[in-house]
Protein backbone atom coordinates (compact mmCIF):
# COMPACT_ATOMS: atom_id res chain seq x y z
CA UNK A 1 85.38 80.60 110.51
CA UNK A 2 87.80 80.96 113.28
CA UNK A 3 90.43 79.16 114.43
CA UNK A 4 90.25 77.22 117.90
CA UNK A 5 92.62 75.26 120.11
CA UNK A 6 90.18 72.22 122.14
CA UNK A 7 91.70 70.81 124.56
CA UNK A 8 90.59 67.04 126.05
CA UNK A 9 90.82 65.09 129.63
CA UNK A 10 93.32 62.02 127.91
CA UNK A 11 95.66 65.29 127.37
CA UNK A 12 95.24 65.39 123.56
CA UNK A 13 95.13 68.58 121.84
CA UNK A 14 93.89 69.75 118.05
CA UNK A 15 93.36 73.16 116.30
CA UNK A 16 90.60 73.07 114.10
CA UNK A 17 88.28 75.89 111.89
CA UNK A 18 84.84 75.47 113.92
CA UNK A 19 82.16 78.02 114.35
CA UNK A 20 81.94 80.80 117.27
CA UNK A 21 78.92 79.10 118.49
CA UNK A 22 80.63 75.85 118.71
CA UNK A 23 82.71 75.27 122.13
CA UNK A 24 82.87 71.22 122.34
CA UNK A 25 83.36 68.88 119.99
CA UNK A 26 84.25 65.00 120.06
CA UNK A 27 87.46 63.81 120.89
CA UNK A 28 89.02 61.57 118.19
CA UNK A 29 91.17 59.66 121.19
CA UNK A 30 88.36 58.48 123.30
CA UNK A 31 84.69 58.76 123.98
CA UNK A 32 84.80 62.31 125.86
CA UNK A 33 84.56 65.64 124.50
CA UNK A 34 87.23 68.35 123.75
CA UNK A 35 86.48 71.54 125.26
CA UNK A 36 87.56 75.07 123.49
CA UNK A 37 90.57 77.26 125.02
CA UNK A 38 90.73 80.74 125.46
CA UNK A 39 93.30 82.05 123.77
CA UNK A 40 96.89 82.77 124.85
CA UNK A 41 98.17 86.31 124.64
CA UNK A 42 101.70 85.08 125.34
CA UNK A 43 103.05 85.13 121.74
CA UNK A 44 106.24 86.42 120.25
CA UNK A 45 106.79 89.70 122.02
CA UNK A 46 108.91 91.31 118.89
CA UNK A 47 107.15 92.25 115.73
CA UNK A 48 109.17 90.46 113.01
CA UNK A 49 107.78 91.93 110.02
CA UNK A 50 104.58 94.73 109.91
CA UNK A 51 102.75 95.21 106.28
CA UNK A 52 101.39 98.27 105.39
CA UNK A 53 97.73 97.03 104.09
CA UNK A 54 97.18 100.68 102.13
CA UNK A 55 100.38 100.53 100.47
CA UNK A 56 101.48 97.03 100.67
CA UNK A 57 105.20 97.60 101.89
CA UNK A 58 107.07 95.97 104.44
CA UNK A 59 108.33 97.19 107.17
CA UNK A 60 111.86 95.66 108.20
CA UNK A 61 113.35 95.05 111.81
CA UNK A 62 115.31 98.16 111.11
CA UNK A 63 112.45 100.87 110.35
CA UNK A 64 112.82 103.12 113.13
CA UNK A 65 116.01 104.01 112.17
CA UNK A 66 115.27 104.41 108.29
CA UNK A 67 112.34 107.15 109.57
CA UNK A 68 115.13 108.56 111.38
CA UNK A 69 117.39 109.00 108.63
CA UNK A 70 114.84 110.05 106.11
CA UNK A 71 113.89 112.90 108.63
CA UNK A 72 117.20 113.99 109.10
CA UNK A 73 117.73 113.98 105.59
CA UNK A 74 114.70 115.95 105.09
CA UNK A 75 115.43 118.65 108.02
CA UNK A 76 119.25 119.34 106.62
CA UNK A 77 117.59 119.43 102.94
CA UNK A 78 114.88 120.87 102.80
CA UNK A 79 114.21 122.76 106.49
CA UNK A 80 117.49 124.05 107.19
CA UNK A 81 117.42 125.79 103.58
CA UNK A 82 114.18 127.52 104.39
CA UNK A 83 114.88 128.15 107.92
CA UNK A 84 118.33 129.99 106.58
CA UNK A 85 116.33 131.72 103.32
CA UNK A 86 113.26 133.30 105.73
CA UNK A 87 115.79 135.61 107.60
CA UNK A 88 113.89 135.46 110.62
CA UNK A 89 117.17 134.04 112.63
CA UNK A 90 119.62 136.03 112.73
CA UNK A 91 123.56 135.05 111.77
CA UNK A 92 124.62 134.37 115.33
CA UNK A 93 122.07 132.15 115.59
CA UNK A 94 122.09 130.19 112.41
CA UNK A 95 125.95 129.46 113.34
CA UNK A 96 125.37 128.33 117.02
CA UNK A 97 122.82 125.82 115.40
CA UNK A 98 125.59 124.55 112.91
CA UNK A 99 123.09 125.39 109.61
CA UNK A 100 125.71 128.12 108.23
CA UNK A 101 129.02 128.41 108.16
CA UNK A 102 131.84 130.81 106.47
CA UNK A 103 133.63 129.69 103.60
CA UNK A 104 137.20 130.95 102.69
CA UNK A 105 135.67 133.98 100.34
CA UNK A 106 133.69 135.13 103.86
CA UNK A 107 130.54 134.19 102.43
CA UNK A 108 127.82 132.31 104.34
CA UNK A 109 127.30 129.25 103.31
CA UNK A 110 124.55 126.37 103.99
CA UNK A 111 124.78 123.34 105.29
CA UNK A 112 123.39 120.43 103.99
CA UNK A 113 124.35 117.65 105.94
CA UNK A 114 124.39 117.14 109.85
CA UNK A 115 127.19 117.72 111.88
CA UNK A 116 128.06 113.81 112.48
CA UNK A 117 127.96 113.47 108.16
CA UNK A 118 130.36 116.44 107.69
């Protein structure tokens, strides 16, 4: 059953677990009748804490920027190598992006890390 918020004329208020069906009910105060509420839709307007119901995990206050991270950890890692190993860019290029760069022996090297982590 669903929760409703019923609301009387003497001004007093009271939640209660009723059926959908059910939109009155007797006052405890005086001899009138409560009448149901429509809801509000003026809750909280930040979303504290969000679980994921497949995997049960919790998403923190700070999970935009943890996605963030973990995809620019996965682009330096793991795309960056690939883009580098498929030779479809050519040297010029891969430098101007800041994926390569020259060691001391003149060899190209890859990076692995963004520019800001360097």
């Amino acid at each position: 059953m669903p929760k409703y918020a019923f609301k009387c004329e003497c001004g007093k208020s009271e939640t209660k677990l009723v059926s959908v069906l059910i939109t009155e009910i007797p006052c405890p105060s005086c001899d009138s009748v409560m009448v149901r509420q429509m809801p509000t839709l003026n809750g909280p307007s930040e979303v504290r804490e969000t679980v994921d119901t497949h995997t049960g995990t919790t998403h923190r206050k700070d999970q935009k920027e943890m996605i963030n991270a973990r995809q620019e950890e996965y682009f330096w890692t793991v795309e960056v190598p690939r883009k580098v190993n498929s030779n479809t860019y050519s040297t010029q290029t891969m430098l101007d992006q800041g994926w390569v760069y020259i060691d001391d022996d003149g060899k190209i090297q890859i990076h692995t890390k963004p520019p800001h982590k360097r």
